[in-house]
PDB file of N, CA and C in Angstrom:
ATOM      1  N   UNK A   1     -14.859 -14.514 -27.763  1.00  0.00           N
ATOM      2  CA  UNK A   1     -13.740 -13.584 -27.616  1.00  0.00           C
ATOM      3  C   UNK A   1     -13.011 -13.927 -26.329  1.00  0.00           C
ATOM      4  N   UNK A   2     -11.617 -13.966 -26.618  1.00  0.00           N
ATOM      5  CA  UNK A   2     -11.235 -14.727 -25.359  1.00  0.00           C
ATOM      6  C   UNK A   2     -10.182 -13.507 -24.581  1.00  0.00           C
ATOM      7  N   UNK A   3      -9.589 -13.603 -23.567  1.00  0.00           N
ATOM      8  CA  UNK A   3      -8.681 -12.293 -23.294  1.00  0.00           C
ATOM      9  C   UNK A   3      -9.789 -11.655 -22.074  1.00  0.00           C
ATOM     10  N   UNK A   4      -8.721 -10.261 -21.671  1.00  0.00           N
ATOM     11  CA  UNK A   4      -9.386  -9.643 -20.951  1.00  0.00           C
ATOM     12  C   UNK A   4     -10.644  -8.739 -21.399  1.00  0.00           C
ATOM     13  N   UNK A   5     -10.687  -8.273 -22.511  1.00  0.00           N
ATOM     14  CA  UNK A   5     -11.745  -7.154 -23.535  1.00  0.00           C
ATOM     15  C   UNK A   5     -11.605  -5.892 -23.383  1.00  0.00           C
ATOM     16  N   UNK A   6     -10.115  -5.966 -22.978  1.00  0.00           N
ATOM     17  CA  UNK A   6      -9.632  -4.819 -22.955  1.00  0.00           C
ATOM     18  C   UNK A   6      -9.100  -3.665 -24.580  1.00  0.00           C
ATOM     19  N   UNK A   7      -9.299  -4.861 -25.708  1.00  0.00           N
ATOM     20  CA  UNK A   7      -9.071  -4.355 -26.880  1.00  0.00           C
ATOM     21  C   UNK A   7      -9.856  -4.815 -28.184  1.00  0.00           C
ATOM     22  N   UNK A   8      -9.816  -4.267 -29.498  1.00  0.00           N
ATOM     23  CA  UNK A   8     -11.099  -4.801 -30.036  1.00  0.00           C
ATOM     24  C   UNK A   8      -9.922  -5.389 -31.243  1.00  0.00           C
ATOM     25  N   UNK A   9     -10.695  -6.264 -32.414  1.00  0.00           N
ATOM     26  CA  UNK A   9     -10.228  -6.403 -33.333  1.00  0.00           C
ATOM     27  C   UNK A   9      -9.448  -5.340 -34.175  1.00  0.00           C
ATOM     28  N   UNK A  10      -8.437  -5.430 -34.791  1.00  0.00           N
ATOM     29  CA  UNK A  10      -7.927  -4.085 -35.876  1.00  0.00           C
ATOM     30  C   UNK A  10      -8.405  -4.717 -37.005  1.00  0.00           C
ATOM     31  N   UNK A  11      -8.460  -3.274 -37.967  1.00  0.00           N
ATOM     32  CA  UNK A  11      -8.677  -3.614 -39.686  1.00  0.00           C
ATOM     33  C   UNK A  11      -7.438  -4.731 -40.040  1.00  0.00           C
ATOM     34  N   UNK A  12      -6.654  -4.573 -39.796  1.00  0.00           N
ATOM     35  CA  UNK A  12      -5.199  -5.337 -39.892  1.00  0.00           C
ATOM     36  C   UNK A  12      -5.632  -6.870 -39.930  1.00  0.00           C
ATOM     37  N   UNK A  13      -6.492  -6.997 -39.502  1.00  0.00           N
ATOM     38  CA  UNK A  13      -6.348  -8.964 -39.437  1.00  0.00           C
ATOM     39  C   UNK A  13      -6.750  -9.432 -37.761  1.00  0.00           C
ATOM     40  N   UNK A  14      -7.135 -10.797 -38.433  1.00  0.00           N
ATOM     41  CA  UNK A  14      -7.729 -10.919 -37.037  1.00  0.00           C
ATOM     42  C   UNK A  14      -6.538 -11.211 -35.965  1.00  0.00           C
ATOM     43  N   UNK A  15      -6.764 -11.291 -34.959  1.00  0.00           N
ATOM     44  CA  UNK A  15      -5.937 -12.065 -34.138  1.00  0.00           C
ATOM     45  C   UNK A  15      -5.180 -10.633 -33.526  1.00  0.00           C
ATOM     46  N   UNK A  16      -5.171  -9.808 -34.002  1.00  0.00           N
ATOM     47  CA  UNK A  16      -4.657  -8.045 -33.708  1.00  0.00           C
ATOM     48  C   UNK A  16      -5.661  -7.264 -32.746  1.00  0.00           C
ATOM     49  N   UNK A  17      -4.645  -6.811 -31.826  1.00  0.00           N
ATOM     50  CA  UNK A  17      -5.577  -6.245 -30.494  1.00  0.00           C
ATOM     51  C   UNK A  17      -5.103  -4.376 -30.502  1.00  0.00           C
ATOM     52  N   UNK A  18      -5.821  -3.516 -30.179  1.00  0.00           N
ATOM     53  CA  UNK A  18      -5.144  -2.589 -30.006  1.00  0.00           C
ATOM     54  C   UNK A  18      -6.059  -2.117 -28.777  1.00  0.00           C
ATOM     55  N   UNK A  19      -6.084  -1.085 -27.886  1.00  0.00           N
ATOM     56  CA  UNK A  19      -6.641  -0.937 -27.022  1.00  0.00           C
ATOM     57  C   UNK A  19      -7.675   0.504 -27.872  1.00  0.00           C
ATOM     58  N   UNK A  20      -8.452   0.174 -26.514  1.00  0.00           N
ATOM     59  CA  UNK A  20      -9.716   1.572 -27.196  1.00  0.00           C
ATOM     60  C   UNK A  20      -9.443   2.749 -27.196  1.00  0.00           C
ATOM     61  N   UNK A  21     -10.329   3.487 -27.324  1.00  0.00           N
ATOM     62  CA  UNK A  21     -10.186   5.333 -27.670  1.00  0.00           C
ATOM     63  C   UNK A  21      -9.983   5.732 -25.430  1.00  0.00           C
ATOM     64  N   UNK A  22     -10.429   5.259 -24.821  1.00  0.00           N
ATOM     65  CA  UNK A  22     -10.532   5.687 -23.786  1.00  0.00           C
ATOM     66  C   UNK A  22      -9.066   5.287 -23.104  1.00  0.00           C
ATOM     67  N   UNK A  23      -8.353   3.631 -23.514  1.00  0.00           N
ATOM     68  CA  UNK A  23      -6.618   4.006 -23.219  1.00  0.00           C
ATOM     69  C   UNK A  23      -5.988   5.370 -23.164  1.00  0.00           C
ATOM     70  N   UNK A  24      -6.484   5.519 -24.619  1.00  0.00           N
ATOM     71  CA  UNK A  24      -5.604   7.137 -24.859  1.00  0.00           C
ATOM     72  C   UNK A  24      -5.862   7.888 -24.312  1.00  0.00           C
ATOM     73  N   UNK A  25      -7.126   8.132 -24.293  1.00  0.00           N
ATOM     74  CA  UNK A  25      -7.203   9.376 -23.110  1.00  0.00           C
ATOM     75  C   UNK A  25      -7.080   9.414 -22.286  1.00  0.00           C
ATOM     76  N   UNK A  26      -6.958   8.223 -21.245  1.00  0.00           N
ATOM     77  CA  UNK A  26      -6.092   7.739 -19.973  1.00  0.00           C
ATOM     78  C   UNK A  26      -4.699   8.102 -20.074  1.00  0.00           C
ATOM     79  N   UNK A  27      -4.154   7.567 -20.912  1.00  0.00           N
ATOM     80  CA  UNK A  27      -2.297   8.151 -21.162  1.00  0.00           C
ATOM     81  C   UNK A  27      -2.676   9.656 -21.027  1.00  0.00           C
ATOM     82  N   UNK A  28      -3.240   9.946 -22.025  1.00  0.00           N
ATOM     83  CA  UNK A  28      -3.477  12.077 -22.292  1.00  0.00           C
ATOM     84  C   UNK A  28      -3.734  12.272 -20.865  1.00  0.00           C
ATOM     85  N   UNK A  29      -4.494  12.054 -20.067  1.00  0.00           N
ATOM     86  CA  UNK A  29      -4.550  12.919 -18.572  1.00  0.00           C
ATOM     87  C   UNK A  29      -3.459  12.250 -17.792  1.00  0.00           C
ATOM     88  N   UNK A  30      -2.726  10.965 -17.809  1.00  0.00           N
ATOM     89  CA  UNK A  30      -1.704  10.524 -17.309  1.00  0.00           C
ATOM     90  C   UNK A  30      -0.652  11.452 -17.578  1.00  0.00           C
ATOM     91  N   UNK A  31      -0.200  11.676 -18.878  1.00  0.00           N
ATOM     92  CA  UNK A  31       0.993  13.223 -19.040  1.00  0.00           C
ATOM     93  C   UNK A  31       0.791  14.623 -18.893  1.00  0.00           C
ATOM     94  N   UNK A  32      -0.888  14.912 -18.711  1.00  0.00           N
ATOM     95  CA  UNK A  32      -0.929  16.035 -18.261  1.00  0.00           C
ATOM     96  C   UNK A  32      -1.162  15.968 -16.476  1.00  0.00           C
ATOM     97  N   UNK A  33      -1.367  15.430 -15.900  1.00  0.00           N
ATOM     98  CA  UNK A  33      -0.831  15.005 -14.768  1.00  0.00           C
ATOM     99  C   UNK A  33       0.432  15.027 -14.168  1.00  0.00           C
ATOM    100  N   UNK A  34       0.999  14.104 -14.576  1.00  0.00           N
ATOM    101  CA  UNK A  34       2.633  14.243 -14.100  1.00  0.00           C
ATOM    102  C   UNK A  34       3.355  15.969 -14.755  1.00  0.00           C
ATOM    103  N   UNK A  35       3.012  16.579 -15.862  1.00  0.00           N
ATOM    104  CA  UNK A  35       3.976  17.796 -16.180  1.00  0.00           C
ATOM    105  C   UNK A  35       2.865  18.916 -15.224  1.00  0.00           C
ATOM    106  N   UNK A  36       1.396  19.060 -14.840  1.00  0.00           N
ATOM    107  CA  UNK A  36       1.058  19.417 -14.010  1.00  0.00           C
ATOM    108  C   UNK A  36       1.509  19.408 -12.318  1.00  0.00           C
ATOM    109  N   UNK A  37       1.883  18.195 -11.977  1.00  0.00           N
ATOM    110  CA  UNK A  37       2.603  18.177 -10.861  1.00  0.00           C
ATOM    111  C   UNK A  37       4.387  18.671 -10.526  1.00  0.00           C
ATOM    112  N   UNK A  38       4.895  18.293 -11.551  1.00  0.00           N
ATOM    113  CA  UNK A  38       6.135  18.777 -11.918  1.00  0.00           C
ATOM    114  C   UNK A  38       6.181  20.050 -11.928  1.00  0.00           C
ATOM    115  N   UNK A  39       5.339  21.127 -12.428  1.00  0.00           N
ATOM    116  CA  UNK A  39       5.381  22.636 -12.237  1.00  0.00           C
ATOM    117  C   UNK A  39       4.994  22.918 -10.895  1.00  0.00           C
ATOM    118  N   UNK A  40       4.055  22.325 -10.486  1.00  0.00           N
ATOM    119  CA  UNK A  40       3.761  22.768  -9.330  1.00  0.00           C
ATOM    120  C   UNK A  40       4.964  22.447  -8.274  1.00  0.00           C
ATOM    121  N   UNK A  41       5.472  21.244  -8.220  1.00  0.00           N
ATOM    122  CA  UNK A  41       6.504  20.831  -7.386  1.00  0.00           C
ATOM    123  C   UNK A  41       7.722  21.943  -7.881  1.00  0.00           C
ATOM    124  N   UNK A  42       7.508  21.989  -8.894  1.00  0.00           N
ATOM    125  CA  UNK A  42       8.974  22.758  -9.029  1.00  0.00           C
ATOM    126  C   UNK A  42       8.754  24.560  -8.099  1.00  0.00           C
ATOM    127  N   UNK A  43       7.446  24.989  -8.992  1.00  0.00           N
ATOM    128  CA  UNK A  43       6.950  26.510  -8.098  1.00  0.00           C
ATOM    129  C   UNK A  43       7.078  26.436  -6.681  1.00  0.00           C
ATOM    130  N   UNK A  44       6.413  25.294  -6.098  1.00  0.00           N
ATOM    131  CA  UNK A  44       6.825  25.660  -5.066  1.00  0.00           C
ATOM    132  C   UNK A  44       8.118  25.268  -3.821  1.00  0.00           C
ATOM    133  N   UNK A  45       9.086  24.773  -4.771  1.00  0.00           N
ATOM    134  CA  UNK A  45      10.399  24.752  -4.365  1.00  0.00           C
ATOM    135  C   UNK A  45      11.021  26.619  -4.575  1.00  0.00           C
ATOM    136  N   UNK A  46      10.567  26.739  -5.755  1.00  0.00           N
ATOM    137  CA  UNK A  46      11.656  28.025  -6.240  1.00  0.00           C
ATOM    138  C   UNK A  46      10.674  28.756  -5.119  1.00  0.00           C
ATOM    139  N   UNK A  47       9.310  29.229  -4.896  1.00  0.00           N
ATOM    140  CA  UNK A  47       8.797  29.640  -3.633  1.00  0.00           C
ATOM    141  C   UNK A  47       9.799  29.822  -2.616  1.00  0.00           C
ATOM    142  N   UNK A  48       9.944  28.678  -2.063  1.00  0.00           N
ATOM    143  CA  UNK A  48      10.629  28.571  -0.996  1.00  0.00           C
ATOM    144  C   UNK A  48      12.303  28.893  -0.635  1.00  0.00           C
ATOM    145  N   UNK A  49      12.604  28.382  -1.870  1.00  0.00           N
ATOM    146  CA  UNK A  49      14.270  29.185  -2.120  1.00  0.00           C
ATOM    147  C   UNK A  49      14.556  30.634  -2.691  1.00  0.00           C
ATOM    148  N   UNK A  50      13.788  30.668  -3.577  1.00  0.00           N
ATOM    149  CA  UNK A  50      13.244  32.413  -3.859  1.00  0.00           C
ATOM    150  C   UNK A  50      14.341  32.687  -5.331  1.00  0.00           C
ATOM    151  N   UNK A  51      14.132  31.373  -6.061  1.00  0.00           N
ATOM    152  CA  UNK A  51      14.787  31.466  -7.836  1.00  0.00           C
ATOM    153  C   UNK A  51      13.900  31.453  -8.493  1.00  0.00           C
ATOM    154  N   UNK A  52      12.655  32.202  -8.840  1.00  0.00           N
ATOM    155  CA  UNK A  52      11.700  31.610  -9.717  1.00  0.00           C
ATOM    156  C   UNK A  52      11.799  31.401 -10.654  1.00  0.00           C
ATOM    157  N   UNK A  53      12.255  31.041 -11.632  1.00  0.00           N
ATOM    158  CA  UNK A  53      11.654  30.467 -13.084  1.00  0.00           C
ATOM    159  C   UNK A  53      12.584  28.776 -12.736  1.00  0.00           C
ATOM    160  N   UNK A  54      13.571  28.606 -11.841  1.00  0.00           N
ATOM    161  CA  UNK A  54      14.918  27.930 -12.268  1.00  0.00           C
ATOM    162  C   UNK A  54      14.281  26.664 -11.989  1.00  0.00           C
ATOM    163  N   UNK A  55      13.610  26.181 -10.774  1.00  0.00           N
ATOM    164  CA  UNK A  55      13.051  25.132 -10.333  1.00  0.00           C
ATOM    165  C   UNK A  55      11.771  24.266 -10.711  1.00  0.00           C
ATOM    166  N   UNK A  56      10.694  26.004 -11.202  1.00  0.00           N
ATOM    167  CA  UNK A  56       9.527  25.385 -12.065  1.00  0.00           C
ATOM    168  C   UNK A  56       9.961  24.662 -13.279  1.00  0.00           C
ATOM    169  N   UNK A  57      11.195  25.444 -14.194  1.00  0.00           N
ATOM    170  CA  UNK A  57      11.232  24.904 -15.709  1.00  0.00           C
ATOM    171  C   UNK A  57      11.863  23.392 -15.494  1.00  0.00           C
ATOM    172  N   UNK A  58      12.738  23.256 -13.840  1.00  0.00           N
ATOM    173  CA  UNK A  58      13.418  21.971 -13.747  1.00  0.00           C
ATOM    174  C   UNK A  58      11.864  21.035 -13.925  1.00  0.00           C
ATOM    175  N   UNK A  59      11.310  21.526 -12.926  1.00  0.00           N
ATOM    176  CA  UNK A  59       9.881  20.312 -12.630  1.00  0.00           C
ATOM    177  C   UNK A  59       9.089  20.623 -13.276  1.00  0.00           C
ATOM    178  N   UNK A  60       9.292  21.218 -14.763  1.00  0.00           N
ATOM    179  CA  UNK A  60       8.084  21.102 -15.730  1.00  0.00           C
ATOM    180  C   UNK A  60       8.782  19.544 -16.985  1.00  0.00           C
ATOM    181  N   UNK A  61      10.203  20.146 -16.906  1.00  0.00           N
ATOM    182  CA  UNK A  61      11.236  18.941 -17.689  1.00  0.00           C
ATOM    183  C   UNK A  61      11.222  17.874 -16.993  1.00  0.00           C
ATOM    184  N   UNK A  62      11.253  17.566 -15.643  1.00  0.00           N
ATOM    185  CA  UNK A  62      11.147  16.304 -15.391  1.00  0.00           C
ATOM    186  C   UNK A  62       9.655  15.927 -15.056  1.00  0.00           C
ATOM    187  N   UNK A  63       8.577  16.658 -15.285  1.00  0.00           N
ATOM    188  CA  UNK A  63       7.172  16.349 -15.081  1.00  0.00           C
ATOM    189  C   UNK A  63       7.002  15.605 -16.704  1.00  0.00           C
ATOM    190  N   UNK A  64       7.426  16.285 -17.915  1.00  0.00           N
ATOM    191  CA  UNK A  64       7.179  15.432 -19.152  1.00  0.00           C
ATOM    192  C   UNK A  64       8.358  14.351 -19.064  1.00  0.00           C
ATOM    193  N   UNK A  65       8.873  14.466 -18.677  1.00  0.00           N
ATOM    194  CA  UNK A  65       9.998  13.131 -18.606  1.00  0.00           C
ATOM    195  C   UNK A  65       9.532  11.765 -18.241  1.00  0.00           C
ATOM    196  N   UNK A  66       8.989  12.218 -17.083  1.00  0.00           N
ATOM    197  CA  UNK A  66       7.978  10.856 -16.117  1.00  0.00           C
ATOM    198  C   UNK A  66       6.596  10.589 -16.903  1.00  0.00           C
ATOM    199  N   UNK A  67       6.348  12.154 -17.680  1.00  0.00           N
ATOM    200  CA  UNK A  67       4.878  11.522 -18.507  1.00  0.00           C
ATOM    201  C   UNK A  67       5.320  10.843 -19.864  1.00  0.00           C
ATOM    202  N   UNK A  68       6.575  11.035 -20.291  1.00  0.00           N
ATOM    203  CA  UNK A  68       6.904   9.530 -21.310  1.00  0.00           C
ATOM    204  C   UNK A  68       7.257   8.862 -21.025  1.00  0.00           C
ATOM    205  N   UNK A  69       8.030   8.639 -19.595  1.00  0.00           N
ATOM    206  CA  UNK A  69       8.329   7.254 -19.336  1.00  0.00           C
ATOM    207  C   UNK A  69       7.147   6.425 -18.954  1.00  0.00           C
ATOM    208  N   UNK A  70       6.031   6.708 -18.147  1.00  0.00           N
ATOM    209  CA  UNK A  70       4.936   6.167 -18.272  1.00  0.00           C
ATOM    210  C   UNK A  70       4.434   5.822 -18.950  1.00  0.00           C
ATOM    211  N   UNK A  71       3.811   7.146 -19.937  1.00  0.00           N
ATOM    212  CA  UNK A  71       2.859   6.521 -21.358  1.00  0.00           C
ATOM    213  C   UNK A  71       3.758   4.884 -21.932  1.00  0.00           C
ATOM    214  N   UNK A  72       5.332   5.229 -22.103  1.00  0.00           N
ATOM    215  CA  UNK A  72       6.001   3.774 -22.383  1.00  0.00           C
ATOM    216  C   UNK A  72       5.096   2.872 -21.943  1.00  0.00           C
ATOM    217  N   UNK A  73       5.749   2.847 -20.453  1.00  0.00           N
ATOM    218  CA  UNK A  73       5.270   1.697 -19.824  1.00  0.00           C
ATOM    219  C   UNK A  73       4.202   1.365 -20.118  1.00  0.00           C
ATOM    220  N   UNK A  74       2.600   2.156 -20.254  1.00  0.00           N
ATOM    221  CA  UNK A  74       1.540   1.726 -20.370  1.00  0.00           C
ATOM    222  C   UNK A  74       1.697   1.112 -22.099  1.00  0.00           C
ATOM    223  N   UNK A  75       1.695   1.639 -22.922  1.00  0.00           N
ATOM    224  CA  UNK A  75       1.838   0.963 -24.412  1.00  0.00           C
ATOM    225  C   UNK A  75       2.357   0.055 -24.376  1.00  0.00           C
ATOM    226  N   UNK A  76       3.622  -0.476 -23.737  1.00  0.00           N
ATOM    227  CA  UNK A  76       4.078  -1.683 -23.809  1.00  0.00           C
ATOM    228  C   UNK A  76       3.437  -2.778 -23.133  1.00  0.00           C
ATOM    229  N   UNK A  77       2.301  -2.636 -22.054  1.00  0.00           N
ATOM    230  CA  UNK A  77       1.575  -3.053 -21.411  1.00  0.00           C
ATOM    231  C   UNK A  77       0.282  -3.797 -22.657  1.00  0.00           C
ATOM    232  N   UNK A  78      -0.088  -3.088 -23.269  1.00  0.00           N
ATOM    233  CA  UNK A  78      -0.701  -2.986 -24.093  1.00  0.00           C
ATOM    234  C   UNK A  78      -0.433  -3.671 -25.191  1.00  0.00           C
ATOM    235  N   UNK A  79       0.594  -3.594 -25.619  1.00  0.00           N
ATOM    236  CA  UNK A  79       1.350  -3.903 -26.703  1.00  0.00           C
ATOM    237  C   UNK A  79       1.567  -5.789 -26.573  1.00  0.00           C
ATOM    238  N   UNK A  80       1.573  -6.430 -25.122  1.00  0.00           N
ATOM    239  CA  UNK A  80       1.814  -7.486 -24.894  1.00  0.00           C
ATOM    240  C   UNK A  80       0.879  -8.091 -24.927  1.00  0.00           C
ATOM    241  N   UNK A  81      -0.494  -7.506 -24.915  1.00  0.00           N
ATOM    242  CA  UNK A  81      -1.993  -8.477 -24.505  1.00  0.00           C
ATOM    243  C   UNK A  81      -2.387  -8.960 -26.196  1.00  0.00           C
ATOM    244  N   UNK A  82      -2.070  -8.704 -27.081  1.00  0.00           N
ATOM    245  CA  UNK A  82      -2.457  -9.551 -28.426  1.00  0.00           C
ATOM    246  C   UNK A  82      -1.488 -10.950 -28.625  1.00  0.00           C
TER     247      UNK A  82
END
Protein backbone atom coordinates (compact mmCIF):
# COMPACT_ATOMS: atom_id res chain seq x y z
CA UNK A 1 0.00 0.00 0.00
CA UNK A 2 1.67 2.96 -1.07
CA UNK A 3 0.57 6.75 0.00
CA UNK A 4 0.29 8.25 3.27
CA UNK A 5 -2.60 5.56 4.93
CA UNK A 6 -4.46 8.11 5.45
CA UNK A 7 -7.43 6.36 3.44
CA UNK A 8 -8.62 2.84 2.77
CA UNK A 9 -9.75 1.17 -0.41
CA UNK A 10 -13.62 2.04 -1.59
CA UNK A 11 -16.21 -0.65 -2.76
CA UNK A 12 -15.92 1.47 -6.01
CA UNK A 13 -12.69 -0.07 -7.39
CA UNK A 14 -9.40 -0.22 -6.60
CA UNK A 15 -7.15 2.57 -6.93
CA UNK A 16 -10.13 4.83 -4.93
CA UNK A 17 -9.19 6.46 -1.63
CA UNK A 18 -11.66 8.00 0.66
CA UNK A 19 -10.61 9.02 4.09
CA UNK A 20 -11.82 7.18 7.40
CA UNK A 21 -14.76 7.50 9.82
CA UNK A 22 -12.47 9.60 12.20
CA UNK A 23 -11.82 12.52 9.11
CA UNK A 24 -15.41 13.13 9.66
CA UNK A 25 -15.55 13.49 12.90
CA UNK A 26 -12.63 15.77 12.79
CA UNK A 27 -14.60 18.10 10.21
CA UNK A 28 -17.91 17.52 12.82
CA UNK A 29 -15.91 19.09 15.85
CA UNK A 30 -14.04 21.41 13.29
CA UNK A 31 -17.77 23.16 12.54
CA UNK A 32 -18.87 22.85 15.84
CA UNK A 33 -15.92 24.71 16.89
CA UNK A 34 -15.78 27.57 14.70
CA UNK A 35 -20.03 28.29 15.10
CA UNK A 36 -19.13 27.72 18.94
CA UNK A 37 -16.59 30.44 18.83
CA UNK A 38 -18.56 32.70 16.59
CA UNK A 39 -21.41 32.91 19.31
CA UNK A 40 -19.27 33.40 21.81
CA UNK A 41 -17.28 36.16 19.94
CA UNK A 42 -20.33 37.58 18.88
CA UNK A 43 -22.00 37.52 22.91
CA UNK A 44 -19.42 38.99 23.97
CA UNK A 45 -19.17 41.92 21.64
CA UNK A 46 -23.07 42.62 22.02
CA UNK A 47 -21.90 42.35 26.04
CA UNK A 48 -19.89 45.04 25.61
CA UNK A 49 -21.94 47.34 23.28
CA UNK A 50 -25.16 46.35 25.05
CA UNK A 51 -27.37 44.96 21.54
CA UNK A 52 -27.92 41.52 22.51
CA UNK A 53 -29.21 39.22 20.12
CA UNK A 54 -27.62 41.57 17.00
CA UNK A 55 -23.89 40.56 17.31
CA UNK A 56 -24.32 36.89 18.68
CA UNK A 57 -26.70 35.95 15.54
CA UNK A 58 -23.83 38.04 13.38
CA UNK A 59 -21.05 35.55 14.99
CA UNK A 60 -23.16 32.55 14.99
CA UNK A 61 -23.59 33.28 10.78
CA UNK A 62 -20.17 33.89 10.32
CA UNK A 63 -19.04 31.03 12.85
CA UNK A 64 -20.96 28.41 10.22
CA UNK A 65 -19.61 30.32 7.38
CA UNK A 66 -15.87 29.65 8.39
CA UNK A 67 -17.13 26.03 9.44
CA UNK A 68 -17.94 25.44 5.57
CA UNK A 69 -15.36 27.12 4.29
CA UNK A 70 -13.07 24.85 6.14
CA UNK A 71 -14.78 21.54 6.04
CA UNK A 72 -14.18 22.66 1.93
CA UNK A 73 -10.86 23.07 2.34
CA UNK A 74 -10.32 19.89 4.29
CA UNK A 75 -12.40 17.55 1.60
CA UNK A 76 -10.62 18.96 -1.09
CA UNK A 77 -7.49 18.09 0.72
CA UNK A 78 -8.69 14.79 0.76
CA UNK A 79 -10.18 14.60 -2.34
CA UNK A 80 -6.51 15.11 -3.97
CA UNK A 81 -4.61 12.16 -2.15
CA UNK A 82 -6.21 9.23 -4.52
Amino acid sequence: MSGSGNGKESPGGPGERYPGPMVYAGIGMLNAICLLLGGVVGWLVDQAVGTLPLFLLIGLVAGAALGVIATRAELRRYGRQG
